[in-house]
Structures are given as structure tokens and as C-alpha cells.
N, C-alpha and C. Protein backbone atom coordinates (compact mmCIF):
# COMPACT_ATOMS: atom_id res chain seq x y z
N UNK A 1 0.84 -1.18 0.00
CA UNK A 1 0.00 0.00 0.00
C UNK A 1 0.89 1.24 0.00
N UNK A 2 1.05 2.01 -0.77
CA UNK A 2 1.61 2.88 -1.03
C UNK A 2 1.61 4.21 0.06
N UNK A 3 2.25 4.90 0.60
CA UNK A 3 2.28 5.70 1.64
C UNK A 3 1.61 7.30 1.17
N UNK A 4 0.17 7.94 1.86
CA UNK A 4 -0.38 8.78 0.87
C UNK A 4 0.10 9.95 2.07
N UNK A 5 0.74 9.84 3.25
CA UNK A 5 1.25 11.11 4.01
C UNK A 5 1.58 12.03 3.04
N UNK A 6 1.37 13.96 3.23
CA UNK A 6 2.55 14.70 3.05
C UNK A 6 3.87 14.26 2.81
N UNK A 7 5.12 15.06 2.04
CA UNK A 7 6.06 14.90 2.68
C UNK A 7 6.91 15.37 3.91
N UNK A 8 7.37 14.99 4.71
CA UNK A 8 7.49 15.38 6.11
C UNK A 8 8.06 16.90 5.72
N UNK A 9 9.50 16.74 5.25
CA UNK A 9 9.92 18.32 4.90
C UNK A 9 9.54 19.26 4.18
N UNK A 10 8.44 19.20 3.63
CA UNK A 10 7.16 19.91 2.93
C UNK A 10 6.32 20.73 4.26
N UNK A 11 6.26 19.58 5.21
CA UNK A 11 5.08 19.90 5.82
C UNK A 11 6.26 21.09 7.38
N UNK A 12 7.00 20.75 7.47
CA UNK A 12 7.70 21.27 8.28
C UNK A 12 8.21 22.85 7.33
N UNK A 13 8.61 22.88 6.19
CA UNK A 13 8.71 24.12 5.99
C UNK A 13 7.81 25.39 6.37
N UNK A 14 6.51 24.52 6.01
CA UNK A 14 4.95 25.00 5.74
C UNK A 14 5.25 25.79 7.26
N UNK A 15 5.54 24.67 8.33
CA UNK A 15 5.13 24.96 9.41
C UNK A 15 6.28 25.94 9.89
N UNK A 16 7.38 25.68 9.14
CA UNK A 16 8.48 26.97 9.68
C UNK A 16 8.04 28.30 9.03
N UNK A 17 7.35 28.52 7.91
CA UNK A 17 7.30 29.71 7.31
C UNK A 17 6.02 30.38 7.82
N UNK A 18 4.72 29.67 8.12
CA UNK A 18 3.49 30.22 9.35
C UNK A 18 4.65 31.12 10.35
N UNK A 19 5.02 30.09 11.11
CA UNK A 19 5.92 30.64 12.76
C UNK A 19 6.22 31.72 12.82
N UNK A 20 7.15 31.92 10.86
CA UNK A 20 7.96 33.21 11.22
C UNK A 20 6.91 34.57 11.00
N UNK A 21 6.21 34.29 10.22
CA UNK A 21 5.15 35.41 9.69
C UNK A 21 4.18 35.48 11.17
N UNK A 22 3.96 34.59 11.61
CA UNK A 22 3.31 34.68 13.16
C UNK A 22 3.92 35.61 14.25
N UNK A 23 5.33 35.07 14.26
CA UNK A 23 5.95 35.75 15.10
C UNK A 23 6.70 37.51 14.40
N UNK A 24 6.89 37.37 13.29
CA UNK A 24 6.83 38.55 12.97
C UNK A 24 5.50 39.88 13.22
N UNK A 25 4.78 38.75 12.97
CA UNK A 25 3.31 40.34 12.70
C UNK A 25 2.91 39.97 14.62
N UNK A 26 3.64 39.50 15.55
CA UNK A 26 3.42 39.70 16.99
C UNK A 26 4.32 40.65 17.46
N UNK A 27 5.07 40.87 16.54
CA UNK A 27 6.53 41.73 16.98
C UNK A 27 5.86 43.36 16.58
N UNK A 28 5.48 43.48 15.16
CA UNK A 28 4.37 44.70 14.88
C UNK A 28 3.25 45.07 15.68
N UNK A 29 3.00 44.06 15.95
CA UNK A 29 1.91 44.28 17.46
C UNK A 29 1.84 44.96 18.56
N UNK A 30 3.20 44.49 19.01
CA UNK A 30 3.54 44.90 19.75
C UNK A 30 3.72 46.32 20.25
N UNK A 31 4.27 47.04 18.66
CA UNK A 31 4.11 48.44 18.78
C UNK A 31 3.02 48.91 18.08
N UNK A 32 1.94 48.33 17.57
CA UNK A 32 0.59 48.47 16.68
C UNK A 32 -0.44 48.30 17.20
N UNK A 33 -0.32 48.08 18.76
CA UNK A 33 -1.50 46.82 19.17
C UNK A 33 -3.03 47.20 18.90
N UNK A 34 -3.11 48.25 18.34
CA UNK A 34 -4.78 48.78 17.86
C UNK A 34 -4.81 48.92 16.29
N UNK A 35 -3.92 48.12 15.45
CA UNK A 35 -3.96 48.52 14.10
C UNK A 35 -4.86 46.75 13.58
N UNK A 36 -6.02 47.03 13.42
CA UNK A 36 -7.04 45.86 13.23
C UNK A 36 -6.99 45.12 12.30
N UNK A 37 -6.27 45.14 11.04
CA UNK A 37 -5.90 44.63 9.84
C UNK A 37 -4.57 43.40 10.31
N UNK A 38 -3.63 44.19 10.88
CA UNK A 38 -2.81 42.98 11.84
C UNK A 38 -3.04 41.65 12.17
N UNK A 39 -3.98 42.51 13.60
CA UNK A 39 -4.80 41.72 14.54
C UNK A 39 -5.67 40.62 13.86
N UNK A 40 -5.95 40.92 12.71
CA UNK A 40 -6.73 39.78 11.99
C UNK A 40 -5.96 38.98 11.24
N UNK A 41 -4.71 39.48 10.98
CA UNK A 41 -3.78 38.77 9.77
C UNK A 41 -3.26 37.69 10.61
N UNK A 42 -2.59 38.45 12.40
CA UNK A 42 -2.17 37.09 13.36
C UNK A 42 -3.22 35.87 13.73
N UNK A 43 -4.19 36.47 13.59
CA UNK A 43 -5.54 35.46 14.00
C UNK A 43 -5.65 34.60 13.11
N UNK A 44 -5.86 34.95 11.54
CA UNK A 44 -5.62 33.89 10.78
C UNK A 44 -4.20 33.04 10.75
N UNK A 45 -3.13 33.86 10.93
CA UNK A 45 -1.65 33.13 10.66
C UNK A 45 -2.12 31.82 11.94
N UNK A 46 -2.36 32.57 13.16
CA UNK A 46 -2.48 31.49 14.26
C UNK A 46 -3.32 30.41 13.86
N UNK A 47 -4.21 30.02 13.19
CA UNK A 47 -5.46 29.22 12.87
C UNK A 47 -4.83 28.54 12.01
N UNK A 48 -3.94 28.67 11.17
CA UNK A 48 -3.18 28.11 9.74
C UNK A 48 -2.04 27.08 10.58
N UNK A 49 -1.37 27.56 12.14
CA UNK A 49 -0.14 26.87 12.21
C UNK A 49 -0.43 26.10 13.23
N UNK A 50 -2.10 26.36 13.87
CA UNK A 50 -2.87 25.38 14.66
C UNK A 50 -3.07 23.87 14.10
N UNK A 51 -3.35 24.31 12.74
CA UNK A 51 -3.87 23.24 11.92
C UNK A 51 -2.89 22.53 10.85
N UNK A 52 -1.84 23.25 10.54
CA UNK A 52 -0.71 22.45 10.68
C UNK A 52 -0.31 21.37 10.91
N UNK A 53 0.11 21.94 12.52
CA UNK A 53 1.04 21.32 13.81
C UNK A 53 -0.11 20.15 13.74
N UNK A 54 -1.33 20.30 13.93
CA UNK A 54 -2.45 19.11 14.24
C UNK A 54 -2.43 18.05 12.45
N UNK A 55 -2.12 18.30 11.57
CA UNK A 55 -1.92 17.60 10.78
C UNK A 55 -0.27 16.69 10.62
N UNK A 56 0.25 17.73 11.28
CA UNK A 56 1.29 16.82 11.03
C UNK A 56 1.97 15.78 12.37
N UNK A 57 1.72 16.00 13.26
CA UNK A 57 1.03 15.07 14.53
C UNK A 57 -0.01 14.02 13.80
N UNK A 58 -0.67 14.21 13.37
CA UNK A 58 -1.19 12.99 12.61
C UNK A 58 -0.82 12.17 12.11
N UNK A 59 0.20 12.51 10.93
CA UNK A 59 0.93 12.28 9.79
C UNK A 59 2.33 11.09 10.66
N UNK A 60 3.06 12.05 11.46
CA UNK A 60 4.75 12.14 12.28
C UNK A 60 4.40 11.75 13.38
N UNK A 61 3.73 12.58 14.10
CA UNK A 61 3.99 12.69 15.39
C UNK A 61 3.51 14.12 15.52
N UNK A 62 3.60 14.27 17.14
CA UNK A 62 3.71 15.47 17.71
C UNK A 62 5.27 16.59 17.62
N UNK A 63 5.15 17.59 17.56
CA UNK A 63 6.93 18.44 17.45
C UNK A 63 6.39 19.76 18.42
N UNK A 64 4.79 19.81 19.01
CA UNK A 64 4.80 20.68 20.40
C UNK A 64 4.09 19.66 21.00
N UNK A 65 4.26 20.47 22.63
CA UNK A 65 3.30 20.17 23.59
C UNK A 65 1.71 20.22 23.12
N UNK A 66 1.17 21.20 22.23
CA UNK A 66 -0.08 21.13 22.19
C UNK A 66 -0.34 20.48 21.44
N UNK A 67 0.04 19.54 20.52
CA UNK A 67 -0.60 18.56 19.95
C UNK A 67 -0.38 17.11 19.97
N UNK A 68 0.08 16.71 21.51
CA UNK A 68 1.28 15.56 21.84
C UNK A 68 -0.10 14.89 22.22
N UNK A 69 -1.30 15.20 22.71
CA UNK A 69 -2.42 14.05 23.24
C UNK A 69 -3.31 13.96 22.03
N UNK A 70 -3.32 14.40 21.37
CA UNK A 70 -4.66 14.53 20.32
C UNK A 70 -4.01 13.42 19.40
N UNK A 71 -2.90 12.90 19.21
CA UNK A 71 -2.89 12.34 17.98
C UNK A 71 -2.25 10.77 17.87
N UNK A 72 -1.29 10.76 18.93
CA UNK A 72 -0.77 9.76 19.37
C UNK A 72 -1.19 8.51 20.48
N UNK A 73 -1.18 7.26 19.87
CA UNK A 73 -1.75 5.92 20.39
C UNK A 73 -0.95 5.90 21.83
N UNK A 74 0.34 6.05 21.38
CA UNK A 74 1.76 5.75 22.08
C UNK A 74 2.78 6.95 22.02
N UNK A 75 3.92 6.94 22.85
CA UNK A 75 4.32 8.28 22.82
C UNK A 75 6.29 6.98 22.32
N UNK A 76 6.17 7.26 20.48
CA UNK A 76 6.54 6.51 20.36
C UNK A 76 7.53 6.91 19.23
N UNK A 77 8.12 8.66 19.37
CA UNK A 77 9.02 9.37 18.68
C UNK A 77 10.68 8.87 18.75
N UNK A 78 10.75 7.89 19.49
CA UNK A 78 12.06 8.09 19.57
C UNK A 78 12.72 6.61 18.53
N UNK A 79 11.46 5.85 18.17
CA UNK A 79 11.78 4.97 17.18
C UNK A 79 11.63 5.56 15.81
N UNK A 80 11.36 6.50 15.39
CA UNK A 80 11.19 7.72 14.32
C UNK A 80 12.37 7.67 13.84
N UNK A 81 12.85 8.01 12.10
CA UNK A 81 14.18 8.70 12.21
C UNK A 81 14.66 9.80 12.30
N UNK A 82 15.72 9.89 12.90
CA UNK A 82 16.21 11.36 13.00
C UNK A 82 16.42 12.62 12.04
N UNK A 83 16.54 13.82 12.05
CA UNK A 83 16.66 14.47 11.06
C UNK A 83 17.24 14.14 9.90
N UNK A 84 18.92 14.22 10.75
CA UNK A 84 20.30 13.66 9.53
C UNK A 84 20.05 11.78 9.20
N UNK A 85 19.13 11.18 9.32
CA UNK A 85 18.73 9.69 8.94
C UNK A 85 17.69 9.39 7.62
N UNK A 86 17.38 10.66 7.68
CA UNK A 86 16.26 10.89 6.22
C UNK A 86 16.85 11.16 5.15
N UNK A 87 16.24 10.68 4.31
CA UNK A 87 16.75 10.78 2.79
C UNK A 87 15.70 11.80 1.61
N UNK A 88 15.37 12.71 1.99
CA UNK A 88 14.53 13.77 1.58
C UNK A 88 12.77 13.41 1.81
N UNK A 89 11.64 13.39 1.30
CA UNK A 89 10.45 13.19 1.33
C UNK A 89 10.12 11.61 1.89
């Protein structure tokens, strides 16, 4: 049966490039905190890297705390391979 997951480093970019745009437009915030166009852009960024992280916990595993109970039978990452053990997708 052929494996129909994402590819893992597909799905991890995805999830590195949300983070930074997340944590960037929190940093504008910071000195913006009443500019409402923002405030809605982080709300969606946040909803995009919610759903992510919860797909790829599905897929992998968990890679935070908040999605370590929702997805996993067994807490069973350490038989996984490691970064440098992968051979691309």
C-alpha cells in the first residue's frame, strides 16, 4: 500500500514559514496593538499553524506540547528517524 502522508519536509517548511510570519506580525503588534488589519492577519496566521502542527502530529507525530495528546496511540518518537537519517520526502 503505497504511503499517501505529506512529505514530512514539505510539511515542516509550511510549518516553519506560518511561525515566522506569526511571530513577525506579533513583533508589529507589539508596537501596533490597535492597528485591526494585523490583529486579523495574526488570527488567521495562528489558525493556519494550529492546523498544521495538528496535521502533522497525525501524519509524524507530535513536534509541540499542544498537539502531543490529540494524535498519538503511544508516545513513540524516539523509534522515528532522526533528522540527519532521512533521505529527503
Amino acid at each position: 500500500m503505497a504511503d499517501r502522508r505529506p512529505c514530512r519536509r514539505e510539511m515542516l517548511d509550511r510549518i516553519n514559514r506560518i511561525s515566522f510570519a506569526l511571530d513577525d506580525t506579533k513583533l508589529f503588534l507589539d508596537t501596533h496593538p490597535c492597528h485591526k488589519e494585523a490583529m486579523e492577519y495574526f488570527d488567521t496566521l495562528k489558525q493556519e499553524r494550529v492546523r498544521l502542527l495538528t496535521e502533522y502530529a497525525r501524519c509524524y507525530g507530535p513536534i509541540t506540547l499542544d498537539t502531543a495528546d490529540s494524535c498519538v496511540e503511544q508516545w513513540n518518537w524516539i523509534q522515528e528517524p532522526w533528522p540527519w537519517q532521512e533521505g529527503g520526502c
